[in-house]
Protein backbone atom coordinates (compact mmCIF):
# COMPACT_ATOMS: atom_id res chain seq x y z
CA UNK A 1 -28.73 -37.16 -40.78
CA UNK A 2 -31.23 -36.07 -38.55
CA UNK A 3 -33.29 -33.07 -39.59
CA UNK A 4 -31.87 -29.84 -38.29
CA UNK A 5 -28.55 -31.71 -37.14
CA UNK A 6 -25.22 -29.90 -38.06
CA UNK A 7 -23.30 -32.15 -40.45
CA UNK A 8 -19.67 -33.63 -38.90
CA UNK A 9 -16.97 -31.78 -40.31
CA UNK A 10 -14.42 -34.07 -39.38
CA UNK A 11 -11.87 -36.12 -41.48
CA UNK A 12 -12.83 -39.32 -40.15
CA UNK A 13 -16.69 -38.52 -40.56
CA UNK A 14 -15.88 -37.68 -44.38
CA UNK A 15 -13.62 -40.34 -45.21
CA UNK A 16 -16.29 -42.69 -43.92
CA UNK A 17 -18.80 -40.90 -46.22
CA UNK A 18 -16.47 -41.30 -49.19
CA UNK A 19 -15.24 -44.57 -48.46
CA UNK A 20 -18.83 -46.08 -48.35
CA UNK A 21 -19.68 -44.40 -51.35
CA UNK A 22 -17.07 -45.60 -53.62
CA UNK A 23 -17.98 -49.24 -51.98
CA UNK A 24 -22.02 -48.75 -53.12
CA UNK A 25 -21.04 -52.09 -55.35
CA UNK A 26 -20.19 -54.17 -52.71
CA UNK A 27 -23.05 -54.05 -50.05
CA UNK A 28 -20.88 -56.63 -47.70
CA UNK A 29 -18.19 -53.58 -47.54
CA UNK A 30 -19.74 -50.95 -47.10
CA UNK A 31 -22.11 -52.71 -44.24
CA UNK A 32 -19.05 -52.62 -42.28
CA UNK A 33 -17.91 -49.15 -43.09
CA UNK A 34 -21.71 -48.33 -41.90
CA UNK A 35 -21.12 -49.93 -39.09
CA UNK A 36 -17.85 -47.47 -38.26
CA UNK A 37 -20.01 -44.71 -39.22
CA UNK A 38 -22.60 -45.43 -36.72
CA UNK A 39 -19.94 -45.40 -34.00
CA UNK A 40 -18.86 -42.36 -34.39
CA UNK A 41 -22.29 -41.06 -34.78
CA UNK A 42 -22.09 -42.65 -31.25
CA UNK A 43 -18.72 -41.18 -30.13
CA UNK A 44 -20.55 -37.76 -31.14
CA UNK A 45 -23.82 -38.06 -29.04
CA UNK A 46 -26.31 -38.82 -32.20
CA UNK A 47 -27.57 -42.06 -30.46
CA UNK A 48 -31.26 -42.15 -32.04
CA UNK A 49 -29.59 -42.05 -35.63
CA UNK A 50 -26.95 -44.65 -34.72
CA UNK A 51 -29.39 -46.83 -33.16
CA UNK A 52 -31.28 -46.93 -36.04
CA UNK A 53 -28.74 -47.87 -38.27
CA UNK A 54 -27.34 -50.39 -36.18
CA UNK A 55 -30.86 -51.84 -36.13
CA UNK A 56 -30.45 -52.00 -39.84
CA UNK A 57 -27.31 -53.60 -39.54
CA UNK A 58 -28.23 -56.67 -37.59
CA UNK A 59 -31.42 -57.45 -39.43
CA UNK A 60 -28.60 -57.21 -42.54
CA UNK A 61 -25.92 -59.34 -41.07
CA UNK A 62 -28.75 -62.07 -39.81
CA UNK A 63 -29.49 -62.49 -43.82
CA UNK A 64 -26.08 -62.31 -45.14
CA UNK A 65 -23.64 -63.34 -42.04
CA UNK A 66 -20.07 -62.01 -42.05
CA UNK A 67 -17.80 -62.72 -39.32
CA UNK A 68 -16.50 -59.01 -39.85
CA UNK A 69 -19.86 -57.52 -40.10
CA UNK A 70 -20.36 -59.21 -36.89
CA UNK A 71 -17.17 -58.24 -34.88
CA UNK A 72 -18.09 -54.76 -35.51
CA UNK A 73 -21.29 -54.97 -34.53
CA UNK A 74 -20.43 -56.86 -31.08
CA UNK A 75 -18.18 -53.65 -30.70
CA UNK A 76 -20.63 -51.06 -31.55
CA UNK A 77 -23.48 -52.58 -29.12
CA UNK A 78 -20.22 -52.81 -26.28
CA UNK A 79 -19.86 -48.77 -26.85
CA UNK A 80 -23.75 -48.58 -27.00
CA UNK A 81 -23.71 -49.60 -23.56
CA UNK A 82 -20.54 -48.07 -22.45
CA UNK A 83 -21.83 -44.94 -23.37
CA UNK A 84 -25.48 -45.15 -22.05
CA UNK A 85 -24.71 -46.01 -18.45
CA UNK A 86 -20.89 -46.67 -18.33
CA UNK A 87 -21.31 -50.67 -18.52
CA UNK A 88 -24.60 -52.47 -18.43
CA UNK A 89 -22.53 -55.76 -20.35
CA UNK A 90 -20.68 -53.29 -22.35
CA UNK A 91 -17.18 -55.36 -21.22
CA UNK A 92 -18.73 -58.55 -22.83
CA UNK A 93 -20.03 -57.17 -25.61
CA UNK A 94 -16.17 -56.05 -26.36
CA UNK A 95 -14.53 -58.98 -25.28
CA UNK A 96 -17.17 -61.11 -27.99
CA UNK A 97 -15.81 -58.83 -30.52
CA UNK A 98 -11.89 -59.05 -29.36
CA UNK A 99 -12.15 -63.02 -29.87
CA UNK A 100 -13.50 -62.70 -33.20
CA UNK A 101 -11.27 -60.10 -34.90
CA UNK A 102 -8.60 -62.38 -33.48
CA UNK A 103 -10.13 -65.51 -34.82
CA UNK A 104 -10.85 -63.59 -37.96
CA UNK A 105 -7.35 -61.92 -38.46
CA UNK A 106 -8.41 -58.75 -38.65
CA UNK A 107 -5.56 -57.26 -36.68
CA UNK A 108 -6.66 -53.90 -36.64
CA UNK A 109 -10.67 -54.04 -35.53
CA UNK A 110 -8.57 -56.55 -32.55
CA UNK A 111 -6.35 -53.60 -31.59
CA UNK A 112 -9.38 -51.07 -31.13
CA UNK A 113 -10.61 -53.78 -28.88
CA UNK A 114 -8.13 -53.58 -26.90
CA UNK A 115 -8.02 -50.41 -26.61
CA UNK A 116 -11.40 -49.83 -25.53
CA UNK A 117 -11.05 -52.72 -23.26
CA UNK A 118 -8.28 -50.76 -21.28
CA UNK A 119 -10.56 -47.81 -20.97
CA UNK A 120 -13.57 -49.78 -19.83
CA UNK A 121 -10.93 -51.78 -17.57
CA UNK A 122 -9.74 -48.43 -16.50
CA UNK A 123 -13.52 -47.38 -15.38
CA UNK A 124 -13.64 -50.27 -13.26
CA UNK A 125 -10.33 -49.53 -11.93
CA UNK A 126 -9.08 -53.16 -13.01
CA UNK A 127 -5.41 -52.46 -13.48
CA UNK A 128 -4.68 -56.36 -14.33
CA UNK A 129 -6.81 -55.97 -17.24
CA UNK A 130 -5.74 -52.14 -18.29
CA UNK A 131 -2.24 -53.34 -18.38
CA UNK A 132 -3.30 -56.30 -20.49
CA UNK A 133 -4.91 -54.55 -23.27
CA UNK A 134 -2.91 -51.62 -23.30
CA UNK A 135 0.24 -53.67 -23.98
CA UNK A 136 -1.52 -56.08 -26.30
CA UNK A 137 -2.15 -52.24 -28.84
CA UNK A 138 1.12 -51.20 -27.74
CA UNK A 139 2.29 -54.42 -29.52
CA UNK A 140 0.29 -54.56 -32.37
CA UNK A 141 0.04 -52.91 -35.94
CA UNK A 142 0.65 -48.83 -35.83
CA UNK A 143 -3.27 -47.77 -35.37
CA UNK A 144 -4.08 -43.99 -35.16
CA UNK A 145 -7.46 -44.97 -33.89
CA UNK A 146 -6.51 -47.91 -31.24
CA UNK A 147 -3.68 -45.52 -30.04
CA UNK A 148 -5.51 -42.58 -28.97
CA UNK A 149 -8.11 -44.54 -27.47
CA UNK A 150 -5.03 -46.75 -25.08
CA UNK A 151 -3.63 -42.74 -24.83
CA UNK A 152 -6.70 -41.67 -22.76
CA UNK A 153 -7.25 -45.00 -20.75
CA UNK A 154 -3.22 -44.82 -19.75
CA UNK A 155 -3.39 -41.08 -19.38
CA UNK A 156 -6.06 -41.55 -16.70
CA UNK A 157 -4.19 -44.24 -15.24
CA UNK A 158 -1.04 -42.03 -14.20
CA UNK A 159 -3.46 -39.38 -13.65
CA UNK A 160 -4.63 -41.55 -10.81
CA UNK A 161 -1.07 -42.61 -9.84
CA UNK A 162 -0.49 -38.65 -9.59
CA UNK A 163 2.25 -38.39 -11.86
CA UNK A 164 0.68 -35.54 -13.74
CA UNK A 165 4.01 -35.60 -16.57
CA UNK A 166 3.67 -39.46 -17.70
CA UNK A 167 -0.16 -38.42 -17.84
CA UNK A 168 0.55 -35.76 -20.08
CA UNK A 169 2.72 -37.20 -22.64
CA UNK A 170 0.40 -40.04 -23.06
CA UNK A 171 -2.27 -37.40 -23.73
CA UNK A 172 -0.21 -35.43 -25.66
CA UNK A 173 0.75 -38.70 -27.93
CA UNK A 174 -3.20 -39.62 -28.09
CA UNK A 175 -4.34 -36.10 -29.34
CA UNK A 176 -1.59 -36.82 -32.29
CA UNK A 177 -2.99 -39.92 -33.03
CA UNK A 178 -6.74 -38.40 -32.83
CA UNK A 179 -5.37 -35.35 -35.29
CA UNK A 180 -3.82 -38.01 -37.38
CA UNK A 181 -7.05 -39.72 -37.48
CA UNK A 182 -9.19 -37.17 -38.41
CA UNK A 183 -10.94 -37.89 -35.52
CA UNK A 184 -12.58 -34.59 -33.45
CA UNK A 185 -14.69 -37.20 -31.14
CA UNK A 186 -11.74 -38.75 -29.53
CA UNK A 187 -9.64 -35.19 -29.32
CA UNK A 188 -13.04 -34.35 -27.61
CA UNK A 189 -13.32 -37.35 -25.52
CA UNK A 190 -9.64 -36.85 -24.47
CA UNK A 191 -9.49 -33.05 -23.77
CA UNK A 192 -12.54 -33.86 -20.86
CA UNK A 193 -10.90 -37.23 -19.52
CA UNK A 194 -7.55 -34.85 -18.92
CA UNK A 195 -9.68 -31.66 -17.50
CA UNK A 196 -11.94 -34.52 -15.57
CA UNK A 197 -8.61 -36.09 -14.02
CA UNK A 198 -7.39 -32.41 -13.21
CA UNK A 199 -10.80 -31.53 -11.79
CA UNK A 200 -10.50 -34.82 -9.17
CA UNK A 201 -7.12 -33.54 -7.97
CA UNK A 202 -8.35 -30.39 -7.29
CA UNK A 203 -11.83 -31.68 -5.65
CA UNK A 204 -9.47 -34.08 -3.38
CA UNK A 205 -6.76 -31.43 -2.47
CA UNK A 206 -9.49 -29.14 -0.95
CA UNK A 207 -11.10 -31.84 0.55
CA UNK A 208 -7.70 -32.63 2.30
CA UNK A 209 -7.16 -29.24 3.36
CA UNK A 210 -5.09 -28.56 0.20
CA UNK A 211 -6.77 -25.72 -2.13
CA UNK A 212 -5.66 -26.04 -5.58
CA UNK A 213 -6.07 -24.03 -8.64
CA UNK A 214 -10.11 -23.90 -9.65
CA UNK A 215 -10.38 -20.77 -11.44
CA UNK A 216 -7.47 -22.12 -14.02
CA UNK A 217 -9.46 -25.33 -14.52
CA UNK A 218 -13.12 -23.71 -15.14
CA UNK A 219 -11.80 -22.31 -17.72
CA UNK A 220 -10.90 -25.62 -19.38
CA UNK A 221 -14.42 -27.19 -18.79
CA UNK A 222 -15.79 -24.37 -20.52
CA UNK A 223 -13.74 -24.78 -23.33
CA UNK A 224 -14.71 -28.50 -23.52
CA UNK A 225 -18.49 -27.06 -24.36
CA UNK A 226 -17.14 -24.54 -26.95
CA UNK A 227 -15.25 -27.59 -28.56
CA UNK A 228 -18.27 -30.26 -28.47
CA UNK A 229 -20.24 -27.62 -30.28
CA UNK A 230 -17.37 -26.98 -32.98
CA UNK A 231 -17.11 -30.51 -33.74
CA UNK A 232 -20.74 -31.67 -34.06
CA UNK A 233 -21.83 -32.91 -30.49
CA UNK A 234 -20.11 -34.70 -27.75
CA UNK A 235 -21.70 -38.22 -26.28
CA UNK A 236 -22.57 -37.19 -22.69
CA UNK A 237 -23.26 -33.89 -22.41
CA UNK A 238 -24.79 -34.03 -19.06
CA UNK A 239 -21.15 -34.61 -17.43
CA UNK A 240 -19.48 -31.50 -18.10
CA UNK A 241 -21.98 -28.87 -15.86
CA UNK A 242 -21.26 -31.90 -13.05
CA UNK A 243 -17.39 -31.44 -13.48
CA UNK A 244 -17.85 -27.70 -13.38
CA UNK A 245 -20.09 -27.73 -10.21
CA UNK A 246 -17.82 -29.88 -8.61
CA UNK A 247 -15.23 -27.33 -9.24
CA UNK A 248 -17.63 -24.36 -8.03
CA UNK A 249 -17.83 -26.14 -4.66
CA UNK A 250 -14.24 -26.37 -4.46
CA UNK A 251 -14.07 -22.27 -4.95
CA UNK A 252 -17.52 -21.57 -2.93
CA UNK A 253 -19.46 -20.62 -4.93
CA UNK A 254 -22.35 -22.65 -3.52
CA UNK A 255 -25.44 -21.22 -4.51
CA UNK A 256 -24.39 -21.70 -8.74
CA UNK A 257 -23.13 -25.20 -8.29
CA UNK A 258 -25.92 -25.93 -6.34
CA UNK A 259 -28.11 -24.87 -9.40
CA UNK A 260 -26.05 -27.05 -11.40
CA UNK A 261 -26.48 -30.48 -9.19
CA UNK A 262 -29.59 -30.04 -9.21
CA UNK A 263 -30.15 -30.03 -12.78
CA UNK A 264 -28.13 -32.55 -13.86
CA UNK A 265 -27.35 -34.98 -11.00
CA UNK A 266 -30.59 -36.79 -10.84
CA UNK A 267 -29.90 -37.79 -15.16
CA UNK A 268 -26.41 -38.66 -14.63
CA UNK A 269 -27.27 -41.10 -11.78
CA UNK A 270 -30.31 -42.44 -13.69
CA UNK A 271 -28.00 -42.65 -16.79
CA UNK A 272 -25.27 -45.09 -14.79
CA UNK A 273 -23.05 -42.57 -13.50
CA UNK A 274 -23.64 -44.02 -9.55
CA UNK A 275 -19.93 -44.11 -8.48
CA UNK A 276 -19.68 -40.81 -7.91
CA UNK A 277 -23.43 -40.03 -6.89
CA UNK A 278 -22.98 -40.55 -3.01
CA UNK A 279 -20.08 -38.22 -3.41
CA UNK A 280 -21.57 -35.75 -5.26
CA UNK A 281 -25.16 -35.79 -3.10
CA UNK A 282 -22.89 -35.30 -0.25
CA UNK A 283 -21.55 -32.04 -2.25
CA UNK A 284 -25.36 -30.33 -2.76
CA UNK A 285 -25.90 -30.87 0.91
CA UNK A 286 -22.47 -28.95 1.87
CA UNK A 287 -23.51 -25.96 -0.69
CA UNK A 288 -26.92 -25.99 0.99
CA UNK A 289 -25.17 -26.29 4.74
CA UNK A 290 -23.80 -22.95 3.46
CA UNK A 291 -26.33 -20.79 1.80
CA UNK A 292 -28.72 -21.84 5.06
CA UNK A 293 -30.95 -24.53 3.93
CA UNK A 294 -30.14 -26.33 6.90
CA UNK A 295 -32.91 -28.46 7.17
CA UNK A 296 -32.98 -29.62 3.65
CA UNK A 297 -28.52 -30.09 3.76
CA UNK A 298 -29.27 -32.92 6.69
CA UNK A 299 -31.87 -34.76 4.86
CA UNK A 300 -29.38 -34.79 2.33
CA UNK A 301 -26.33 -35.27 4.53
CA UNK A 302 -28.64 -38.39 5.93
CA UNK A 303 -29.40 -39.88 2.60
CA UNK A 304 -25.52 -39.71 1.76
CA UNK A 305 -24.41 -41.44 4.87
CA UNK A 306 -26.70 -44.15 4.14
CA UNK A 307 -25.45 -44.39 0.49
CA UNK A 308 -22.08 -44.81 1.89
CA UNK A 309 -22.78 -47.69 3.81
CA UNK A 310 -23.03 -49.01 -0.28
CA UNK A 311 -19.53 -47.64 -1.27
CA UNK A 312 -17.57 -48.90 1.34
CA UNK A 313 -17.50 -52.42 0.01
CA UNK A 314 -15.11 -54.22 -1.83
CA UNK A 315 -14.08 -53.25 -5.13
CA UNK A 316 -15.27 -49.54 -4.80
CA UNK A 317 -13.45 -46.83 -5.50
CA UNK A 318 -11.58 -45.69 -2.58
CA UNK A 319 -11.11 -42.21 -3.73
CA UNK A 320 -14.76 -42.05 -4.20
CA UNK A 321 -15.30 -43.19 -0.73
CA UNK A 322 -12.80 -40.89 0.93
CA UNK A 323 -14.75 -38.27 -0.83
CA UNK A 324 -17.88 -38.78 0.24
CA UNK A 325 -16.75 -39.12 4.20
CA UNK A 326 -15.05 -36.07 4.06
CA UNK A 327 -17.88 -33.96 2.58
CA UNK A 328 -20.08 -35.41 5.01
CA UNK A 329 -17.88 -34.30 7.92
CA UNK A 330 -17.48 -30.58 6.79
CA UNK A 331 -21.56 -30.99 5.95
CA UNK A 332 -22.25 -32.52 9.79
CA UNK A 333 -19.64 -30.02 11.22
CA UNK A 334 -21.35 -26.97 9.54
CA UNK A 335 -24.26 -27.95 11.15
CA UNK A 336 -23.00 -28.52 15.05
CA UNK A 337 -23.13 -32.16 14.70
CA UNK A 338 -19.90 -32.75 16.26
CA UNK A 339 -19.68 -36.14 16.86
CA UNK A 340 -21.23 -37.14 13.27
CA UNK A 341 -18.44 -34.53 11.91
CA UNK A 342 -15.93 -36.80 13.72
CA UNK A 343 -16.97 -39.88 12.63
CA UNK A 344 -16.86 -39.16 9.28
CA UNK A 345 -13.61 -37.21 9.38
CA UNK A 346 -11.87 -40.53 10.65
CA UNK A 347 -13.90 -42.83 8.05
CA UNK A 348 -12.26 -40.23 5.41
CA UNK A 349 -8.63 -40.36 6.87
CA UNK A 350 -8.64 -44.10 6.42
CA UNK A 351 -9.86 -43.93 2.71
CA UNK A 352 -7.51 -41.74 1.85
CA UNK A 353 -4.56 -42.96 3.48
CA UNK A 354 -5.84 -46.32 1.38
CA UNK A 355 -6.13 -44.53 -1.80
CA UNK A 356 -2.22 -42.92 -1.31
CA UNK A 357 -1.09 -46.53 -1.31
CA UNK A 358 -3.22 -47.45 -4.29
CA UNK A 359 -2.08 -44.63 -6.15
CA UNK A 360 1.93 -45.70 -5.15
CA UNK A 361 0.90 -49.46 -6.17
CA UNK A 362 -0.65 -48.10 -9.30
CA UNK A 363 2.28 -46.40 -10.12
CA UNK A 364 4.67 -48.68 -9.72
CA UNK A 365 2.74 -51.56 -11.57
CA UNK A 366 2.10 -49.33 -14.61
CA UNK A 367 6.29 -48.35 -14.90
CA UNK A 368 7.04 -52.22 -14.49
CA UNK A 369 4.39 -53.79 -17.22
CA UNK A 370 6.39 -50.46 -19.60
CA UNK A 371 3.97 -48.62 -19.85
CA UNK A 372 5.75 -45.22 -18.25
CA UNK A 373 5.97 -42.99 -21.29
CA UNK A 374 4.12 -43.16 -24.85
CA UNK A 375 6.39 -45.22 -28.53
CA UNK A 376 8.22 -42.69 -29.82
């Protein structure tokens, strides 16, 4: 622990803490149990600490090789990348340890696998592969921590298929799992994936001409700070002031989200978190259109329009895209650029009529693979 770092108080944190105590005998054991630790020491934001023992780790298992010790440590690298810039091989690393908890028969390191292979196939909007994994946990052996993992990854999913009750009972059956667990990272993790997914429909109503219900919702992302700093840390801090600025756009308040892009946009892209930069670029400019930084909103406006030229390709997410168009035509339109306005405002209609049938697909592909409501 870290010098001046607040201990975890969770369940799972002191179970692990016991459990690798009572294991001091066996070094082979209690390797892998520090292996567990370290990821949640990940889950929780403490990076430098988990990197460090992970280091440990490997120069361990390189002397005394364990399949087991190995499989975990293919996972924790996966989440180490996952977690640092939302990819950067973090799919591989998984799938490396998926095959060898399978080859190994150890069922339950296998099902975790899975189940953060349907989040990371959720990320990258691969349904094929989200369905995959998220029967192949639904399947296997009862696993509180595989099963609020698959919660938040399917959760999302019908979150994006806008069926806001299937979303909400797989939540609802993940934050048992996470309470059964022990586990306050994942309750964490969860409670922002549900008030992100909320956030988006809000953000895309309004950008549709549809105001939704902000003020409500600000009050969740504030409570997702209050509960981070309860529990010990949360693993990327930086995204919460970007859901809440998003959200401060969508109510006009211009000038404070404005303050808050500004802070925290330029880490988040730097960190991996480029799907949504266009978008969100595209956002300062419109909250700088309207506190009368003209000049400055269409150098931005320009920059963002470029940028799109980069989402609109194959594989990109189309709500993303539809996004970004239609903040750039209320951004050129503020502005008396009428036939840029235009442009973009038809770009936009496309993308969005194209996300509506994604969303219809996506829902109708998740209710045939079974996947509609959460095991009783």
């Amino acid at each position: 622990m870290t010098a001046g770092q607040v201990k975890l108080r969770s369940r799972l944190a002191q179970r692990l803490d016991g459990e690798i105590a009572a294991v001091a005998s066996m070094p082979a054991r209690a390797a892998v149990l520090q292996v567990q630790r370290a990821i949640l020491w990940l889950r929780h934001g403490r990076g430098a600490e988990a990197r460090q023992e992970l280091d440990r780790l490997q120069a361990r298992a390189l002397v005394h090789p364990r399949i087991e010790l190995a499989a975990w440590l293919h996972l924790a690298e996966g989440l180490t990348a996952y977690f640092s810039a939302f990819g950067g091989g973090a799919r591989e690393r998984v799938r490396r340890a998926h095959v060898m908890a399978g080859a190994a028969g150890l069922a339950s390191l296998k099902s975790l696998c899975d189940a953060w292979l349907a989040q990371m196939a959720f990320v990258e909007r691969d349904l094929d592969a989200l369905v995959t994994h998220a029967q192949a946990v639904l399947a296997g052996p009862a696993d509180d921590a595989a099963a609020c993992r698959v919660a938040s990854a399917l959760g999302m999913a019908w979150d994006r298929a806008q069926d806001e009750a299937a979303a909400s009972a797989w939540y609802a059956w993940g934050r048992r799992a996470a309470s059964a667990d022990g586990d306050d990272a994942a309750a964490a993790a969860l409670l922002y994936n549900q008030m992100q997914m909320r956030a988006l429909r809000i953000r895309h109503a309004a950008l549709m001409g549809q105001p939704g219900e902000a003020p409500a919702v600000l009050l969740g992302v504030d409570s997702i700070g209050h509960y981070d700093a309860a529990v010990g840390g949360s693993v990327r801090r930086d995204l919460t002031p970007l859901l809440r600025a998003q959200l401060l756009t969508t109510q006009g308040d211009f000038a404070e989200a404005a303050a808050l892009l500004e802070a925290h946009l330029p880490e988040a892209v730097s960190a991996g978190l480029t799907r949504v930069g266009g978008s969100l670029l595209a956002d300062l400019a419109w909250c700088w259109a309207r506190t009368g930084e003209a000049l400055r909103a269409r150098a931005l406006a320009d920059q963002a329009a470029v940028e799109v030229l980069a989402e609109d390709q194959p594989g990109c997410d189309i709500e993303d895209c539809a996004a970004l168009h239609a903040r750039l035509a209320e951004v050129y339109a503020c502005l008396g650029e009428s036939a840029l306005a235009a442009r973009q405002a038809e770009a936009a209609a496309t993308a969005w009529a194209g996300y509506a049938a994604q969303r219809r697909d996506w829902a109708g592909r998740l209710q045939a693979a079974g996947l509609g409501t959460p095991p009783r």
